[in-house]
C-alpha atoms as a PDB file:
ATOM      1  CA  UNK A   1      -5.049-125.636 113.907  1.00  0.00           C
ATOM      2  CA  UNK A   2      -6.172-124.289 110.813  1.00  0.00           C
ATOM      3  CA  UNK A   3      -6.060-120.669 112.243  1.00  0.00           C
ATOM      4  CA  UNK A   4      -2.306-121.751 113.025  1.00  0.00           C
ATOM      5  CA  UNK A   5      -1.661-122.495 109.634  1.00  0.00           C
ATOM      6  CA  UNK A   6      -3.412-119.632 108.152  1.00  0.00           C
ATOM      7  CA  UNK A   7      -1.526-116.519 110.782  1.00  0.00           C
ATOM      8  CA  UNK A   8       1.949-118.532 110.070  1.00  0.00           C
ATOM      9  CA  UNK A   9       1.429-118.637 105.717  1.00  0.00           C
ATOM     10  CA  UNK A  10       0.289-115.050 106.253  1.00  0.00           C
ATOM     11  CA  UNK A  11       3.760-113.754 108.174  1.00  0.00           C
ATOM     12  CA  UNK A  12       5.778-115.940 105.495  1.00  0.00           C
ATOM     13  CA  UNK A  13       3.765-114.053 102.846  1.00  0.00           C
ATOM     14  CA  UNK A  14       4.063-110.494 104.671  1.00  0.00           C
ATOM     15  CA  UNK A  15       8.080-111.664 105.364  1.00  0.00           C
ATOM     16  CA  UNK A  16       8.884-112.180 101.240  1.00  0.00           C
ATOM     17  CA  UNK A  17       7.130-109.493  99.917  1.00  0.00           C
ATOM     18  CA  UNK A  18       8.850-107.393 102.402  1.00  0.00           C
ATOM     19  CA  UNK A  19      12.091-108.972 101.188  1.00  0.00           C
ATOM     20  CA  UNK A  20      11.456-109.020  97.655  1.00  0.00           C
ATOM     21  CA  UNK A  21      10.981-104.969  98.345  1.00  0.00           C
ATOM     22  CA  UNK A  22      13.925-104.564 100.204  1.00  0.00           C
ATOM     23  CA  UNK A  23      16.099-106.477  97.363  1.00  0.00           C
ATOM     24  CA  UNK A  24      14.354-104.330  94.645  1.00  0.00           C
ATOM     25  CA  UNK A  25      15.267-100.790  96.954  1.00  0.00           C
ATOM     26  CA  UNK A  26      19.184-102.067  97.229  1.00  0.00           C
ATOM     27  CA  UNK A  27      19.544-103.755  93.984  1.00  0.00           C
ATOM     28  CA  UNK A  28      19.843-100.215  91.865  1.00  0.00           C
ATOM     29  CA  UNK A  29      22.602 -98.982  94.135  1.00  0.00           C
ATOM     30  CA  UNK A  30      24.735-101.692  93.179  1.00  0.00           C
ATOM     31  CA  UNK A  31      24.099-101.127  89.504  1.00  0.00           C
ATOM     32  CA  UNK A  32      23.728 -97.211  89.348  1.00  0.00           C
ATOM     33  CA  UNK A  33      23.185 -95.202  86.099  1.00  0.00           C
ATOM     34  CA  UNK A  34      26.345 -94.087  84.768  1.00  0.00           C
ATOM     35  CA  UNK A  35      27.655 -90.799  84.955  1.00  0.00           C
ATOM     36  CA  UNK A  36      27.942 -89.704  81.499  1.00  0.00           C
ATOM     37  CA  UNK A  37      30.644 -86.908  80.775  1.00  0.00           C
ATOM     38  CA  UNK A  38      31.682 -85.804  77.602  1.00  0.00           C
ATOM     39  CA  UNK A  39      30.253 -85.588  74.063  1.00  0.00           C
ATOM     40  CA  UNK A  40      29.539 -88.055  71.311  1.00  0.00           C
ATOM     41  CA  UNK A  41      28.644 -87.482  67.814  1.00  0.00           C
ATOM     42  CA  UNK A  42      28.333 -84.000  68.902  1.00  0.00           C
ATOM     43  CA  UNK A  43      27.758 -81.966  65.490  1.00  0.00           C
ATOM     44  CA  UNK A  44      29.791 -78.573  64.365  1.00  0.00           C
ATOM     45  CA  UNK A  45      28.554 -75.880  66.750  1.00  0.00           C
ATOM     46  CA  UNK A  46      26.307 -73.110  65.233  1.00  0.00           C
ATOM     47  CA  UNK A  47      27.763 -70.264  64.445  1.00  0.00           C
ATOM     48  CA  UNK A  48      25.780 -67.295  65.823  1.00  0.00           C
ATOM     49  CA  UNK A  49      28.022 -64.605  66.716  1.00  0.00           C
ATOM     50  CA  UNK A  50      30.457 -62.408  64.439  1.00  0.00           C
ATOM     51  CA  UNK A  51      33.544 -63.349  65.947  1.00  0.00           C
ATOM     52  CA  UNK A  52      32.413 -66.741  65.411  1.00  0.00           C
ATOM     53  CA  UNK A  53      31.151 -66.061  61.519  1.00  0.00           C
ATOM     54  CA  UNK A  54      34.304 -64.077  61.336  1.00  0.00           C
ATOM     55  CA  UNK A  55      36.509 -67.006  62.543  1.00  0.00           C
ATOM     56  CA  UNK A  56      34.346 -69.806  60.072  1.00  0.00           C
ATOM     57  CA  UNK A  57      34.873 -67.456  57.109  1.00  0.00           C
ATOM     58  CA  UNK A  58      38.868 -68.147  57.733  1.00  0.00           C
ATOM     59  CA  UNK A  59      38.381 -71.982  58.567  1.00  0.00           C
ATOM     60  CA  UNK A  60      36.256 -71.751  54.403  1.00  0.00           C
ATOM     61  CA  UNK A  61      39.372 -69.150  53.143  1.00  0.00           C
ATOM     62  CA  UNK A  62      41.607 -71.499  54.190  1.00  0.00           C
ATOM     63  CA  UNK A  63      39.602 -75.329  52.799  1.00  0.00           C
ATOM     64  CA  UNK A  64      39.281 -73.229  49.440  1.00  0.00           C
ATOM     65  CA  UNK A  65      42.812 -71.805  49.013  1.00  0.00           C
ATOM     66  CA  UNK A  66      44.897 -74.247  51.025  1.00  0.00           C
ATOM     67  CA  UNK A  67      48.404 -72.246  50.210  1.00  0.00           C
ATOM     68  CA  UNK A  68      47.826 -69.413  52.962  1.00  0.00           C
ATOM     69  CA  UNK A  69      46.807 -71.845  55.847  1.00  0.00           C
ATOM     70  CA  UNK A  70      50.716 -71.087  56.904  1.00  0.00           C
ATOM     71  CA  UNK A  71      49.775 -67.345  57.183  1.00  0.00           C
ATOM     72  CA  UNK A  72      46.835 -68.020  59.762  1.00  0.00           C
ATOM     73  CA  UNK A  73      49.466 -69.628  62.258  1.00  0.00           C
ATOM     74  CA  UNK A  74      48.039 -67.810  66.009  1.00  0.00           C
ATOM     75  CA  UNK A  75      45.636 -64.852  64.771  1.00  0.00           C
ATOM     76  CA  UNK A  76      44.591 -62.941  67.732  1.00  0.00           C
ATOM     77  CA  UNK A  77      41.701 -60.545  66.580  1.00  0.00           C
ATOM     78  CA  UNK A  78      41.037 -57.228  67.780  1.00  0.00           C
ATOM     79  CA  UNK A  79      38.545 -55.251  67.017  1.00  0.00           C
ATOM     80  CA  UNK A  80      34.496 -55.292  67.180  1.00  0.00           C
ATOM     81  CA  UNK A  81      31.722 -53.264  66.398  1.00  0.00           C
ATOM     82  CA  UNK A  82      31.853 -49.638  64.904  1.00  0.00           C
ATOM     83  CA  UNK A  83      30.079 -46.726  65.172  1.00  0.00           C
ATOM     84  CA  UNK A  84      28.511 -46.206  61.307  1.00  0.00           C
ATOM     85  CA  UNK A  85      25.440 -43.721  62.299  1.00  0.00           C
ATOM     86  CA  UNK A  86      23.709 -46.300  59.938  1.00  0.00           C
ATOM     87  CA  UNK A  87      20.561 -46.900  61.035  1.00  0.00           C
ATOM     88  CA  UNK A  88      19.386 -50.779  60.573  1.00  0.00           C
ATOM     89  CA  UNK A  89      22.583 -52.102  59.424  1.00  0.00           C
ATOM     90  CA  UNK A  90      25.624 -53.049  61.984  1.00  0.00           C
ATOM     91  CA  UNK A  91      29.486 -53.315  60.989  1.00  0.00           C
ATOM     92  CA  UNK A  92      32.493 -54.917  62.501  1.00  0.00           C
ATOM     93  CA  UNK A  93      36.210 -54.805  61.465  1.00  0.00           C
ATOM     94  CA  UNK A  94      38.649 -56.811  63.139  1.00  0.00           C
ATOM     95  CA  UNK A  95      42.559 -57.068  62.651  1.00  0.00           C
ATOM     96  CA  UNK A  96      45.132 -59.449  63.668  1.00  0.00           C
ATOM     97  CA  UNK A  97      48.322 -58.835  62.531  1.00  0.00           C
ATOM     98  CA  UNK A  98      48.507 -58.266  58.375  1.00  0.00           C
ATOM     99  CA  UNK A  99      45.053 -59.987  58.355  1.00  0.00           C
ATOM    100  CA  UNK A 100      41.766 -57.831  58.630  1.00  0.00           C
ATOM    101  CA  UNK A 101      38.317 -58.637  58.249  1.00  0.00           C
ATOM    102  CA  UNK A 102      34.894 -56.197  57.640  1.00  0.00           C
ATOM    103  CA  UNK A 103      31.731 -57.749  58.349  1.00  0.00           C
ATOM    104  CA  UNK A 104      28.453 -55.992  57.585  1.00  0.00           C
ATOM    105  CA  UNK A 105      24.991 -56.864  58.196  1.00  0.00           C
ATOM    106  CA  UNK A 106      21.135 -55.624  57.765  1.00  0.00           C
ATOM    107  CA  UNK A 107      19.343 -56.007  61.509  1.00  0.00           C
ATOM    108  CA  UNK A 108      16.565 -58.097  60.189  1.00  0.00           C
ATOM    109  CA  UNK A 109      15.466 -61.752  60.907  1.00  0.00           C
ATOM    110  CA  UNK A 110      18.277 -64.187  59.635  1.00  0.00           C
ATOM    111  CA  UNK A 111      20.586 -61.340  57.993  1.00  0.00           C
ATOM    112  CA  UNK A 112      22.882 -61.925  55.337  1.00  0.00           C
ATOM    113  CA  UNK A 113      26.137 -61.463  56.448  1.00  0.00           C
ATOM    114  CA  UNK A 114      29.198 -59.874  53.826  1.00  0.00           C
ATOM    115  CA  UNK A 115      32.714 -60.194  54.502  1.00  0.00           C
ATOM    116  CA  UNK A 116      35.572 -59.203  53.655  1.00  0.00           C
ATOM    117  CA  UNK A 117      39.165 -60.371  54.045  1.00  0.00           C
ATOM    118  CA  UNK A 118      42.114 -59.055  53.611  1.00  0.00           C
ATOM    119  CA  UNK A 119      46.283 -59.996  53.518  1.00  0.00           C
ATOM    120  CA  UNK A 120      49.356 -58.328  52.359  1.00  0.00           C
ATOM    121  CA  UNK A 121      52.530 -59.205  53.809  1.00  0.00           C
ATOM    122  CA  UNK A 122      55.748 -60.807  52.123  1.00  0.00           C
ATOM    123  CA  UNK A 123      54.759 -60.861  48.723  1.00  0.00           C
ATOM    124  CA  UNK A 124      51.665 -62.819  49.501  1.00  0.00           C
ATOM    125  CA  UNK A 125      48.319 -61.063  48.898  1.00  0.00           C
ATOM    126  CA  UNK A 126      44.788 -61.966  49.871  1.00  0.00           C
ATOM    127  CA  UNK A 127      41.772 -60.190  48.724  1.00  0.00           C
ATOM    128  CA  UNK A 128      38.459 -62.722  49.306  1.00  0.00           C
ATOM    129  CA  UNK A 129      35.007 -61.481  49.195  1.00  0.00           C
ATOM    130  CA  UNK A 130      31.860 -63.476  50.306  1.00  0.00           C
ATOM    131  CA  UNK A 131      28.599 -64.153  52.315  1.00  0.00           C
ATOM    132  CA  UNK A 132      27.710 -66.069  55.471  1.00  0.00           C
ATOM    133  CA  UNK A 133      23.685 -67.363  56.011  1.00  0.00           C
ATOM    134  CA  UNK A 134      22.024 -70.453  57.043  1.00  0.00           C
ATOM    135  CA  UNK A 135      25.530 -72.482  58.191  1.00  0.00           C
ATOM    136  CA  UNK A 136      27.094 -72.042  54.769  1.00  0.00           C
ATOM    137  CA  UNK A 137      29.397 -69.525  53.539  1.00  0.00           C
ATOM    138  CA  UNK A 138      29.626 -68.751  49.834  1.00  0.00           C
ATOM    139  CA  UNK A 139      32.573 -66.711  48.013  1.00  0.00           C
ATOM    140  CA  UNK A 140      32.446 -64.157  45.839  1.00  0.00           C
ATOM    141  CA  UNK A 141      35.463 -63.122  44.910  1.00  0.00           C
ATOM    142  CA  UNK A 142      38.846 -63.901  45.431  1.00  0.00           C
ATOM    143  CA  UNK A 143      42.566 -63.195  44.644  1.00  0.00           C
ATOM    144  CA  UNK A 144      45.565 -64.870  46.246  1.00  0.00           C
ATOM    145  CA  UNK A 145      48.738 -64.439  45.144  1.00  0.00           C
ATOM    146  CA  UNK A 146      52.465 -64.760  46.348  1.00  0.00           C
ATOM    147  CA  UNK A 147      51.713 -68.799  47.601  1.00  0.00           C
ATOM    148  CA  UNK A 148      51.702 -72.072  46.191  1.00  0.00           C
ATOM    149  CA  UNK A 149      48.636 -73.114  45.628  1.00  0.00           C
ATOM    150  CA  UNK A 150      49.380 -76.229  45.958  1.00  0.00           C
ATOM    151  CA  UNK A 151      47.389 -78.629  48.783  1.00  0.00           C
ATOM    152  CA  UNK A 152      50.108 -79.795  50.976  1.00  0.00           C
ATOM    153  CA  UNK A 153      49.145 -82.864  54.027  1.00  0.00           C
ATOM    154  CA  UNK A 154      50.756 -80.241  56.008  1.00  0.00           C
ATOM    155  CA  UNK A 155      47.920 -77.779  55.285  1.00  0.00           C
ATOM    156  CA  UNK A 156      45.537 -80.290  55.616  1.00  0.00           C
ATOM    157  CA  UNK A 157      46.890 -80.671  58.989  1.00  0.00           C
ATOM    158  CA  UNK A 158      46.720 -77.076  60.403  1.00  0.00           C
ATOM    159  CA  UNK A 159      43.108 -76.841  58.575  1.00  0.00           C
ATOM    160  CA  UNK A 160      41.835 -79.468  60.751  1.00  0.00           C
ATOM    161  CA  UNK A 161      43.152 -77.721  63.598  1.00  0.00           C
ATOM    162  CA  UNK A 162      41.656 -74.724  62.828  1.00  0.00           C
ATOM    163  CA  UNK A 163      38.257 -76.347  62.289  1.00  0.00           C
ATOM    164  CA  UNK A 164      38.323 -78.154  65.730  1.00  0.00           C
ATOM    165  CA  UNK A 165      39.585 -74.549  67.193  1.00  0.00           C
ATOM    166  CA  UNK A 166      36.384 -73.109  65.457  1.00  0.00           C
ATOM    167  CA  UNK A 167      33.881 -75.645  66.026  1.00  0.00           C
ATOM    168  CA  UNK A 168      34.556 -77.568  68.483  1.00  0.00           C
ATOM    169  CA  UNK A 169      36.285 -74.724  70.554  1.00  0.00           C
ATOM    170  CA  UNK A 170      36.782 -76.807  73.748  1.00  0.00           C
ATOM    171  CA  UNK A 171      40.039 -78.603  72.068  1.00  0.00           C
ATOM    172  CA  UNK A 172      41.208 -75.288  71.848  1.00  0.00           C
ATOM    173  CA  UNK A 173      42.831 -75.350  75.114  1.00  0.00           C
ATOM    174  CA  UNK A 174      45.089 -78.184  74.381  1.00  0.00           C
ATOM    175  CA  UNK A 175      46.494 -76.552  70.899  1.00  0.00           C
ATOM    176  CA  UNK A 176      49.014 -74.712  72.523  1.00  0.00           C
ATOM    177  CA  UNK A 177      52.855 -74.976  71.826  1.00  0.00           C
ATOM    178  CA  UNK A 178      52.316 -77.340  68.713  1.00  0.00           C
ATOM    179  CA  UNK A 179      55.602 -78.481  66.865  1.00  0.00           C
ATOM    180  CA  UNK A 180      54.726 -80.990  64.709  1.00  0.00           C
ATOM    181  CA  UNK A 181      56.547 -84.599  63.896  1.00  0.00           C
ATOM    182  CA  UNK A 182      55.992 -86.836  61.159  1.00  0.00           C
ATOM    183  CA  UNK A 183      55.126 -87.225  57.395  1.00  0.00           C
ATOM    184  CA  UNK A 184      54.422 -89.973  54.799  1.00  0.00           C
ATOM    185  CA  UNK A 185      53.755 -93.458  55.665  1.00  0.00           C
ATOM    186  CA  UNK A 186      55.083 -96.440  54.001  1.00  0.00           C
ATOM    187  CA  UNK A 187      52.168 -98.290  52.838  1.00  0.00           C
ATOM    188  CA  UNK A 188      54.351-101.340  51.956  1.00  0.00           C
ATOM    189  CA  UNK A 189      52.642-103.361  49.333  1.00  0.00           C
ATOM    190  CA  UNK A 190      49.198-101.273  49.408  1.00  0.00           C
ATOM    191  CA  UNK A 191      49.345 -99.277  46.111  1.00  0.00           C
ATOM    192  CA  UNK A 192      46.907 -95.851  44.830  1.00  0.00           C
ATOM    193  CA  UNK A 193      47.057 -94.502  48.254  1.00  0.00           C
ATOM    194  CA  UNK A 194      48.679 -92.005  50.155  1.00  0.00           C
ATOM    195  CA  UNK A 195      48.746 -91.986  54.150  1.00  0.00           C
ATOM    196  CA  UNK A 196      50.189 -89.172  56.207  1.00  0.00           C
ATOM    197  CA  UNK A 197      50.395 -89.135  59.930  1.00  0.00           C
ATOM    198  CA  UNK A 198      51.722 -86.350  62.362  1.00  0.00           C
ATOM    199  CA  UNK A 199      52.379 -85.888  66.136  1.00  0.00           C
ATOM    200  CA  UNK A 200      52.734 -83.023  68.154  1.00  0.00           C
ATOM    201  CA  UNK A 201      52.149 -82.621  72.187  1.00  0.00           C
ATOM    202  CA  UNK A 202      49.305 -85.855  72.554  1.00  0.00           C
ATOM    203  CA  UNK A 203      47.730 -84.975  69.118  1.00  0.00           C
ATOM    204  CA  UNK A 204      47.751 -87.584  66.331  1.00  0.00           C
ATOM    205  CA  UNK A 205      46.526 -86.503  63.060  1.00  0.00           C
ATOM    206  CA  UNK A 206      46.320 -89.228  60.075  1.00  0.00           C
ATOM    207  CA  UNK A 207      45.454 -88.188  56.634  1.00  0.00           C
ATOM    208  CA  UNK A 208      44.784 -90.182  53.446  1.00  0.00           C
ATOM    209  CA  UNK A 209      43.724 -90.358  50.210  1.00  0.00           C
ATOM    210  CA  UNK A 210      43.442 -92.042  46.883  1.00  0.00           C
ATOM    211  CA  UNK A 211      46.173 -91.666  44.827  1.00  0.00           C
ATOM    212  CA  UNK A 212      43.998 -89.567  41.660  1.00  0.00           C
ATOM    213  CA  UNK A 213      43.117 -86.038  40.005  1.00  0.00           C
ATOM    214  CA  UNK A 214      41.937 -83.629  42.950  1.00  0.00           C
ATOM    215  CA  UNK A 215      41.328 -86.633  45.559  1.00  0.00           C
ATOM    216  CA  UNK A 216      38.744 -86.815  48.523  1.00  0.00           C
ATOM    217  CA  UNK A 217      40.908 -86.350  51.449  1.00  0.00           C
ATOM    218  CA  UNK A 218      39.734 -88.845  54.607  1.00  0.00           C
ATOM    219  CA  UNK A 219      41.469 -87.132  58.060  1.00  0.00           C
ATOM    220  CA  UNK A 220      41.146 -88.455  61.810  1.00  0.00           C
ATOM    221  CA  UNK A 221      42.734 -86.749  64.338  1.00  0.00           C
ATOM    222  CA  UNK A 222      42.959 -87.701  67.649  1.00  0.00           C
ATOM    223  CA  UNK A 223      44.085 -85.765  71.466  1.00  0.00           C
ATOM    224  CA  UNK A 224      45.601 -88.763  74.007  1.00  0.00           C
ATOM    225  CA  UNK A 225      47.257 -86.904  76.960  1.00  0.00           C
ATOM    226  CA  UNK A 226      50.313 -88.783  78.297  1.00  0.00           C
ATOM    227  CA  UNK A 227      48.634 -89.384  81.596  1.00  0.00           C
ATOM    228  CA  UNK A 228      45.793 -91.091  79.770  1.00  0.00           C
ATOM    229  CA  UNK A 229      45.158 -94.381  78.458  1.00  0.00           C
ATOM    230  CA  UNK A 230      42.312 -94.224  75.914  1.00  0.00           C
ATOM    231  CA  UNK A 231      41.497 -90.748  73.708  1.00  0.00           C
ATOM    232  CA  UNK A 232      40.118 -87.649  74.972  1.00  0.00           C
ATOM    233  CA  UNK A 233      38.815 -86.290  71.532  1.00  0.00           C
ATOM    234  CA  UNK A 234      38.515 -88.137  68.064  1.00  0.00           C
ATOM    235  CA  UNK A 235      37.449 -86.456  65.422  1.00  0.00           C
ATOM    236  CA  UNK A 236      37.066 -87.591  61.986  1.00  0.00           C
ATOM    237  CA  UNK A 237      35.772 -85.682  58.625  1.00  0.00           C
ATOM    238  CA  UNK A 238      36.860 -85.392  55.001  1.00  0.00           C
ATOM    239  CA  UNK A 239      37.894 -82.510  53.118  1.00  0.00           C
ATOM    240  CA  UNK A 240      36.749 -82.703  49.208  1.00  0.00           C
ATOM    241  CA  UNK A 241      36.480 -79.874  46.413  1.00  0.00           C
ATOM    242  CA  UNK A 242      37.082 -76.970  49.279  1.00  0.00           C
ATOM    243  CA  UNK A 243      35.250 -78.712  51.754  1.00  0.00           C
ATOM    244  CA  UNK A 244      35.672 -79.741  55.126  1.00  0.00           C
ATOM    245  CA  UNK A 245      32.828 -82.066  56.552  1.00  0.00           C
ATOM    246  CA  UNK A 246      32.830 -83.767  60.185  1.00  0.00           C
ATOM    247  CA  UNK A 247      31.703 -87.493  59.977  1.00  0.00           C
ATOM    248  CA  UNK A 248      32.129 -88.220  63.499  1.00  0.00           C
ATOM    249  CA  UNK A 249      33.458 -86.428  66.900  1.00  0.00           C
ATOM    250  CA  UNK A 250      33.925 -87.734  70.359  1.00  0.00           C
ATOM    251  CA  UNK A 251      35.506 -85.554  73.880  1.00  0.00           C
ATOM    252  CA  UNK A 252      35.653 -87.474  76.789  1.00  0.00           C
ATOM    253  CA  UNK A 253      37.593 -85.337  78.953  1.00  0.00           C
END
C-alpha cells in the first residue's frame, strides 16, 4: 500500500513540475518584449564630416546673427574637395546660390577646422570668419549688413528647423513644402511673457519667452502627421545669447 502511495505522490510530483514548466515556456509569449522603434532623448548627432561642419557652421551663423536666417531658405550645396597640391592640409569650397563657404584643415589627429562664409545679394552682405573643433564652433570675425538685426519668433522658427535638418537629419524628409500659419498668442491674464506658436504641413512649433532685455528663448516643436494620433518627433531646446541647446528629443516614426 505504501508503495501505492509513494509511485502515485511521485507522478503528481513529476505531473506539476512538468506543468509549472510548461506555464513558465508559454507565459513569455503572452507578454513579449516590446519592439522598440524610434529614438528617445537621442542627443545632437556628431558632426564628423565637412558637409556636416559646413552645414553646423550655418545652423551657429544663423543663432548668432538671427536677421539672415531668411537668406538660408533651401541651400543646396555644391561643391567638395579641391585639388591644392598642399601636402598635409585639405580644402573644400562649396556654393549654393549667393552663399559660399571655404573650409580648410591640417590632416592631423582632431584638426582644427577654419571657415569661411560668404553672402552678397540684395544689399545684404555676409562676411563671417571662424573655427570648428571638439562640437563647438567659435567666430572670429564677422560683418553683416543690409538686414535687421533684429530677432524675430519667425527666425526663431526657421532656426529650429534648420537645427533639426542638421542634427537630427531624419526630420529632414518631412520639411518639404513648408508655408507657415500662425503668430502671437493671447496669454489672457498671464503678464511678462510672450508665446508664439506656428503651423505648417503637421509641424507645430511654440516659442516663448520672458518678457525682458535679451530674453532666454524656450522652443518645442513638434511633427504629428494627419494620419497619426500621437507625435512622431518632439523636440525641445532653448536658444540664449546665440545659442541653441536641445533639452530633450523624441522620433517615433
Amino acid at each position: 500500500m505504501r508503495k501505492k502511495l509513494i509511485i502515485v505522490a511521485v507522478v503528481v510530483l513529476i505531473v506539476v513540475i512538468t506543468g509549472g514548466i510548461l506555464a513558465y515556456s508559454y507565459l513569455p509569449t503572452q507578454n513579449p518584449t516590446p519592439n522598440l522603434i524610434g529614438e528617445t532623448n537621442t542627443p545632437p548627432k556628431a558632426l564628423l564630416t565637412v558637409d556636416e561642419i559646413r552645414d553646423g557652421a550655418m545652423v551657429y551663423l544663423a543663432a548668432n546673427h538671427t536677421g539672415i536666417v531668411s537668406t538660408m531658405n533651401d541651400l543646396s550645396w555644391s561643391g567638395g574637395k579641391q585639388d591644392t597640391g598642399l601636402l598635409g592640409a585639405e580644402t573644400y569650397v562649396y556654393t549654393s546660390g549667393s552663399w559660399s563657404c571655404v573650409i580648410d584643415y591640417p590632416v592631423v589627429s582632431n584638426p582644427v577646422y577654419s571657415l569661411a562664409v560668404d553672402y552678397s545679394k540684395d544689399g545684404v552682405v555676409v562676411s563671417w570668419m571662424g573655427s570648428y573643433q571638439n562640437g563647438a564652433f567659435s567666430e572670429t570675425s564677422a560683418t553683416v549688413t543690409g538686414v535687421d538685426s533684429t530677432l524675430t519668433e519667425e527666425g526663431i522658427r526657421d532656426l529650429t528647423m534648420m537645427f533639426l535638418k542638421v542634427y537630427h537629419n531624419n526630420t529632414s524628409t518631412y520639411m518639404h513644402g513648408m508655408s507657415w500659419t500662425g503668430g502671437q498668442m493671447d496669454m489672457g491674464m498671464m503678464v511678462g511673457s510672450n508665446k508664439y506658436n506656428y503651423q505648417s504641413n503637421g509641424w507645430n512649433v511654440t516659442i516663448q519667452n520672458p518678457v525682458v532685455p535679451n530674453p532666454p528663448y524656450t522652443i518645442t516643436a513638434i511633427y504629428m502627421p494627419s494620419n497619426m494620433q500621437t507625435a512622431m518627433m518632439t523636440w525641445e531646446g532653448t536658444l540664449d545669447n546665440g545659442i541653441m541647446t536641445q533639452n530633450s528629443y523624441a522620433y517615433n516614426p
